[in-house]
N, C-alpha and C. Protein backbone atom coordinates (compact mmCIF):
# COMPACT_ATOMS: atom_id res chain seq x y z
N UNK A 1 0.85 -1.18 0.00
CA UNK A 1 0.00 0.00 0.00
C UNK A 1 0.89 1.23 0.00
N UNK A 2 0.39 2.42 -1.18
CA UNK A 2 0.73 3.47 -0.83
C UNK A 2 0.25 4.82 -0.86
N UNK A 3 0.24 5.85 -0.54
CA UNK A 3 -0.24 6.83 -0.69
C UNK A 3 0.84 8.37 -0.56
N UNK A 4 0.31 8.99 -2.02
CA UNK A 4 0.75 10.16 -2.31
C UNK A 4 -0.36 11.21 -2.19
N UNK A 5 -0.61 12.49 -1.31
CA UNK A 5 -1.40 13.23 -1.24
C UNK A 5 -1.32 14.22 -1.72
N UNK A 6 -0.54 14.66 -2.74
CA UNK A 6 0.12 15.97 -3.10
C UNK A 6 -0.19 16.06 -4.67
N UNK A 7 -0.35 17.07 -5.44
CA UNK A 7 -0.10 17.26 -6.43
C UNK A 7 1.30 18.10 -6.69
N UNK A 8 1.59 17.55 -7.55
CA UNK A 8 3.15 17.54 -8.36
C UNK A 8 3.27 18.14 -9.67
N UNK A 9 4.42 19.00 -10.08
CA UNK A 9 4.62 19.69 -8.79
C UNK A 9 3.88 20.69 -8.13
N UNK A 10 4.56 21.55 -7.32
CA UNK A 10 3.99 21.93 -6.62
C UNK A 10 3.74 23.19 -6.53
N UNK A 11 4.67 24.01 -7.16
CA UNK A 11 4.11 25.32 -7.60
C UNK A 11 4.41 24.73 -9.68
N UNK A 12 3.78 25.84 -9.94
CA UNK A 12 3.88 26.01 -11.49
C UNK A 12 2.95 24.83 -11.86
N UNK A 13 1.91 24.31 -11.16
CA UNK A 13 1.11 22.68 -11.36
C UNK A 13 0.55 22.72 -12.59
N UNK A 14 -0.06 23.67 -12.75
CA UNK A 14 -1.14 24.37 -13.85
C UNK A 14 -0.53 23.93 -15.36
N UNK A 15 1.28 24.33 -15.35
CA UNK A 15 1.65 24.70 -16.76
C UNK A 15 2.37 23.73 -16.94
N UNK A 16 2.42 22.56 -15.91
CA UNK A 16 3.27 21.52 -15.81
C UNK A 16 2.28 20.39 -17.06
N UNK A 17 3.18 19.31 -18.24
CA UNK A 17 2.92 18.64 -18.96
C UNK A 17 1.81 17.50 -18.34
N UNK A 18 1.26 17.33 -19.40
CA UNK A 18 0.05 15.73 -18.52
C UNK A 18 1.36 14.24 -18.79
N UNK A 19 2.13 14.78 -19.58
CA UNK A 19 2.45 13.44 -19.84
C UNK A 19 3.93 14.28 -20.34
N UNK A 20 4.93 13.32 -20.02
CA UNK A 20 6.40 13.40 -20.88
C UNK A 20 7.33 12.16 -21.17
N UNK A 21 8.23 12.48 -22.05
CA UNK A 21 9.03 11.88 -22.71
C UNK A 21 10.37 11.36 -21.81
N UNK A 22 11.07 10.19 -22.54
CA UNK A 22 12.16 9.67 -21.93
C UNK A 22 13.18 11.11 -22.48
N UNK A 23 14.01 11.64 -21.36
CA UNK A 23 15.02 12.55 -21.59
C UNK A 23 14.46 13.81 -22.31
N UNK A 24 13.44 14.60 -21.83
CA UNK A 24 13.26 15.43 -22.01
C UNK A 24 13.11 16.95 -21.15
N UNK A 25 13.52 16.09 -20.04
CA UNK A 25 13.84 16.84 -18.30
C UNK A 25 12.88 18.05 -18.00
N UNK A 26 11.54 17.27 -18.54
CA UNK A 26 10.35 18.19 -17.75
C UNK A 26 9.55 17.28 -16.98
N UNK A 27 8.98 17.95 -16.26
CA UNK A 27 8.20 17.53 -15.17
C UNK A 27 7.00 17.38 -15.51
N UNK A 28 6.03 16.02 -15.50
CA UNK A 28 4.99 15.96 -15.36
C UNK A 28 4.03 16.12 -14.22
N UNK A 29 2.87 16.33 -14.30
CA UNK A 29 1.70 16.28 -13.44
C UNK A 29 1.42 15.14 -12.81
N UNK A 30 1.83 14.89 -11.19
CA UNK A 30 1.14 13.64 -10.76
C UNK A 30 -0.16 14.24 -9.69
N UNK A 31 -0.96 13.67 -9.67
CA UNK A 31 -2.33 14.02 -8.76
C UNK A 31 -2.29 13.34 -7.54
N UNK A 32 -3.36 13.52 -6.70
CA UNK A 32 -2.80 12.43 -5.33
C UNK A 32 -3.95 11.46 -5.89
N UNK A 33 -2.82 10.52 -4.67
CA UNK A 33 -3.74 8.99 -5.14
C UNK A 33 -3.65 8.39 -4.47
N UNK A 34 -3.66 6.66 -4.06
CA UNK A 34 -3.13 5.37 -3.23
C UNK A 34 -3.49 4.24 -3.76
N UNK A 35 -2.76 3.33 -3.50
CA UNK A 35 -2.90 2.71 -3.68
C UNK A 35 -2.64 1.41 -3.02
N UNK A 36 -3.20 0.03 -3.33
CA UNK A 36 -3.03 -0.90 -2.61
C UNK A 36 -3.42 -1.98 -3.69
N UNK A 37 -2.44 -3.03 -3.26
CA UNK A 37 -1.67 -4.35 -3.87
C UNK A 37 -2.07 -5.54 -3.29
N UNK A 38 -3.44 -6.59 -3.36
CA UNK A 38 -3.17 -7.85 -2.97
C UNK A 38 -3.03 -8.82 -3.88
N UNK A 39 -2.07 -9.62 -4.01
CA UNK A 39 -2.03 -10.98 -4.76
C UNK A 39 -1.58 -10.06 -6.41
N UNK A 40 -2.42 -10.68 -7.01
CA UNK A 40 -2.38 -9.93 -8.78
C UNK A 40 -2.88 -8.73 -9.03
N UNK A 41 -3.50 -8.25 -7.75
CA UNK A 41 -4.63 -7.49 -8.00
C UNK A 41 -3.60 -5.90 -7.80
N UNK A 42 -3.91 -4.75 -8.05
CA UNK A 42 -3.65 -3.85 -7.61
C UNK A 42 -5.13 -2.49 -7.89
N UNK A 43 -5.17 -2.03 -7.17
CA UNK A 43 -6.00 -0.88 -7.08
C UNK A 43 -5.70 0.50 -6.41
N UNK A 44 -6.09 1.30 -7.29
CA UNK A 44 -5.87 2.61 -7.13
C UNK A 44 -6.79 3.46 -7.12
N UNK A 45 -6.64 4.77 -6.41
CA UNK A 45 -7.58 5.75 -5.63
C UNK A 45 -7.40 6.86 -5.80
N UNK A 46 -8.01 7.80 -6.95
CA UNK A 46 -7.89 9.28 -7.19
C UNK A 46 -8.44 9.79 -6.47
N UNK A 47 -7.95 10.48 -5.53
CA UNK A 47 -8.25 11.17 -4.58
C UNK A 47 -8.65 13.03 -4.89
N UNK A 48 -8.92 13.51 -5.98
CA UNK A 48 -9.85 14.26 -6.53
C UNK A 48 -11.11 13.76 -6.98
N UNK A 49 -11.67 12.77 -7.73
CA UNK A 49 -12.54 12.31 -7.43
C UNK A 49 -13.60 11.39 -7.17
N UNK A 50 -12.72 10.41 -6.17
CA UNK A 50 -13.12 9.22 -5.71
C UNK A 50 -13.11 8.55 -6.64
N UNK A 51 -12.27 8.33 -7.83
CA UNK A 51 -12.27 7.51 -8.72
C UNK A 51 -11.10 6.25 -8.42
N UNK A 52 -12.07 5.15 -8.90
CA UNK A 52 -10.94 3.52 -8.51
C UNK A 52 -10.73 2.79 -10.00
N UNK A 53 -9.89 2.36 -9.90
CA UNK A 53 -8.98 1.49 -10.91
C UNK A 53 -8.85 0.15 -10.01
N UNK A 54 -9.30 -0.60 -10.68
CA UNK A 54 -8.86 -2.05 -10.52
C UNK A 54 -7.94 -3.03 -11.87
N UNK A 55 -6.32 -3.33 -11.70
CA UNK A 55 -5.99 -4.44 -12.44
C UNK A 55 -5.50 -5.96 -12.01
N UNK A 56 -5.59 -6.43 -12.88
CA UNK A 56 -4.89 -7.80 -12.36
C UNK A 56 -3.49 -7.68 -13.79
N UNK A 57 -2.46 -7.79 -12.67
CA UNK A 57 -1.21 -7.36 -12.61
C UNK A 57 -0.28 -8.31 -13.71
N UNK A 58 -1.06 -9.99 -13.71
CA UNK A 58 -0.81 -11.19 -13.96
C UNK A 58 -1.00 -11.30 -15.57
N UNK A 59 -2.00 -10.44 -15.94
CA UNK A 59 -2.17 -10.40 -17.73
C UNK A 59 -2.46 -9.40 -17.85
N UNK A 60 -2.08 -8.20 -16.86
CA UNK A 60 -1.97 -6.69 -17.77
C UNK A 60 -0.96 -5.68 -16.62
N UNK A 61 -0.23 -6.03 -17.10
CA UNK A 61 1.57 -5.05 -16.54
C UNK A 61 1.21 -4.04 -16.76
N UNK A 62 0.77 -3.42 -17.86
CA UNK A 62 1.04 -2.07 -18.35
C UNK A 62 -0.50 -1.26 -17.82
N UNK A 63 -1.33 -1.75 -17.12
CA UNK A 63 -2.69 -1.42 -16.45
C UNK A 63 -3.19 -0.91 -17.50
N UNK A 64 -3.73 -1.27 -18.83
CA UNK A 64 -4.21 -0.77 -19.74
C UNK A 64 -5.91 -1.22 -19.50
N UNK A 65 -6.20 -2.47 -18.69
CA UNK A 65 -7.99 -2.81 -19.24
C UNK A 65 -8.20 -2.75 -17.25
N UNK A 66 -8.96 -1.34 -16.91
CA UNK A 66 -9.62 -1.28 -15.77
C UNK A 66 -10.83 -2.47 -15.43
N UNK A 67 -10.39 -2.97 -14.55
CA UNK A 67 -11.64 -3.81 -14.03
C UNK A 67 -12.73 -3.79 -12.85
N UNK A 68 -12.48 -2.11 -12.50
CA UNK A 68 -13.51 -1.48 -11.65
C UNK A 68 -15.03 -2.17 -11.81
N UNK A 69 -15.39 -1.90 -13.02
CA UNK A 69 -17.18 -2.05 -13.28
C UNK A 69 -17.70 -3.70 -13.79
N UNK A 70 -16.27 -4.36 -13.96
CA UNK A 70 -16.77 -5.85 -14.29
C UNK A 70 -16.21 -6.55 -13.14
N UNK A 71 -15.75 -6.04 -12.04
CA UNK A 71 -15.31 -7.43 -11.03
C UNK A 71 -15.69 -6.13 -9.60
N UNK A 72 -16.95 -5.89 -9.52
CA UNK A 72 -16.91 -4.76 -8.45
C UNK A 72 -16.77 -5.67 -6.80
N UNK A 73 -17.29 -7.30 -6.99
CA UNK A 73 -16.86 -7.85 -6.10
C UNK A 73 -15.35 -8.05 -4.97
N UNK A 74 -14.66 -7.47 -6.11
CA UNK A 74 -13.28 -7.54 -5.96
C UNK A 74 -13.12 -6.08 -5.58
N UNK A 75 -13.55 -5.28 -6.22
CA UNK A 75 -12.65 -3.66 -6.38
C UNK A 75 -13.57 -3.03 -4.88
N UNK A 76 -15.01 -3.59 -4.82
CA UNK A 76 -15.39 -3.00 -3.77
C UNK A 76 -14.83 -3.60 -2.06
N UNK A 77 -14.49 -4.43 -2.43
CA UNK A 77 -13.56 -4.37 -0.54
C UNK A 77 -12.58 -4.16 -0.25
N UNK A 78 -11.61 -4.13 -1.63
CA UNK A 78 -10.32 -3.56 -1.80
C UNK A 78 -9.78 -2.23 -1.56
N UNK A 79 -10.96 -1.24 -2.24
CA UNK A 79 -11.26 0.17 -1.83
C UNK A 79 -11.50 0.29 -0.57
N UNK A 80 -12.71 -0.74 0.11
CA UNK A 80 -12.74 -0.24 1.62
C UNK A 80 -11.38 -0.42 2.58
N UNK A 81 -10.84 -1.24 1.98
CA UNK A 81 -9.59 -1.73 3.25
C UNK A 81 -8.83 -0.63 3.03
N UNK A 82 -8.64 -0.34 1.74
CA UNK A 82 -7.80 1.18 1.09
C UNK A 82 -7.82 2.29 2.47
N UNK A 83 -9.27 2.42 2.03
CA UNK A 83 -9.63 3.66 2.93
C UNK A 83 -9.29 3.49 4.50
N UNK A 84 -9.86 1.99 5.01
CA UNK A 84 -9.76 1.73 6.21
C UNK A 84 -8.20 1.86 6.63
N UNK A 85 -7.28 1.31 5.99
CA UNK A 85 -6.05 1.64 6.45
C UNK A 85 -5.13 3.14 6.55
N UNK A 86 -6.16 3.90 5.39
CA UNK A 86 -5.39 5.06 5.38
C UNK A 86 -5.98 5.94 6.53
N UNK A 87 -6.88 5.39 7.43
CA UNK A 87 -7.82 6.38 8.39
C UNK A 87 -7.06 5.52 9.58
N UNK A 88 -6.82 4.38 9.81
CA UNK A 88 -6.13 3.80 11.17
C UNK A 88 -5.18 4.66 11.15
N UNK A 89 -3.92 4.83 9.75
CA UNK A 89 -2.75 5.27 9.94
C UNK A 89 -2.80 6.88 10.58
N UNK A 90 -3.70 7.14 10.33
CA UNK A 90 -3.86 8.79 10.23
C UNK A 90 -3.30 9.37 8.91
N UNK A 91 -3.37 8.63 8.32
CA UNK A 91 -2.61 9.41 6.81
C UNK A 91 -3.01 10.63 6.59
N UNK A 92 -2.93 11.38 5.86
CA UNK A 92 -2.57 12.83 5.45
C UNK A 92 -4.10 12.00 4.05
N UNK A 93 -5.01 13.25 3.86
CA UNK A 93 -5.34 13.03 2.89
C UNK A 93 -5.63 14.44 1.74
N UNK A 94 -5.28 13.99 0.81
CA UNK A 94 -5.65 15.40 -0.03
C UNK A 94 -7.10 16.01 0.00
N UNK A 95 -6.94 17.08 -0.49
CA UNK A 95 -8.43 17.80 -0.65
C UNK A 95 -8.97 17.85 -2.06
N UNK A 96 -10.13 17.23 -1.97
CA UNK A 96 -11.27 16.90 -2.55
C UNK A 96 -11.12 17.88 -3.76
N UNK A 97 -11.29 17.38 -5.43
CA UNK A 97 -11.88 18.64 -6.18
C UNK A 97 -11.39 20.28 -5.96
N UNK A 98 -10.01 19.51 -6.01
CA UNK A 98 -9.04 21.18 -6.07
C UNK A 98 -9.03 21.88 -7.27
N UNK A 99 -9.42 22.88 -7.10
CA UNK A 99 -9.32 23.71 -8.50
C UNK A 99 -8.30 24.28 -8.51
N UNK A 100 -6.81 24.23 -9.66
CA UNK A 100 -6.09 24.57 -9.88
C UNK A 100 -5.79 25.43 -10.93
């Protein structure tokens, strides 16, 4: 499990790239998120707006086919433990629907 609460960077966020290149020494945009890893599975947590990603790790490396809405059996207790652990820890959580 992990969790990043920050958007990146941190000043200049706005004019910062969505996406970059190998060796092109700019900085992309990361958003906050978390995530958590059991078995094949991994799932992730946009923490702007409650959006989840579910993959299985085992026939898709590159997380290209989300399996949020066809295995919600899976993605929905995965998310709760998500949350549940990041509220035991006291984690730091980002704020909701930041307008930047």
């Amino acid at each position: 499990m992990w969790s990043f609460p920050y958007y990146h960077p941190e000043t200049r966020f706005a004019k910062a790239p969505d996406a970059i290149a190998i060796d092109d020494f700019a900085v992309s945009k990361t958003r906050p998120q978390s995530a958590l890893r059991r078995g094949k599975y991994k799932l992730l947590q946009f923490d702007e707006d409650d959006r989840v990603e579910l993959y299985d790790l085992s026939t898709d490396i590159g997380e290209q086919h989300n399996l949020v809405d066809s295995q919600p059996q899976l993605a929905d207790p995965l998310s709760n433990q998500l949350r549940a652990s990041l509220a035991e820890m006291k984690a730091r959580l980002a704020i909701r629907k930041r307008q930047l």
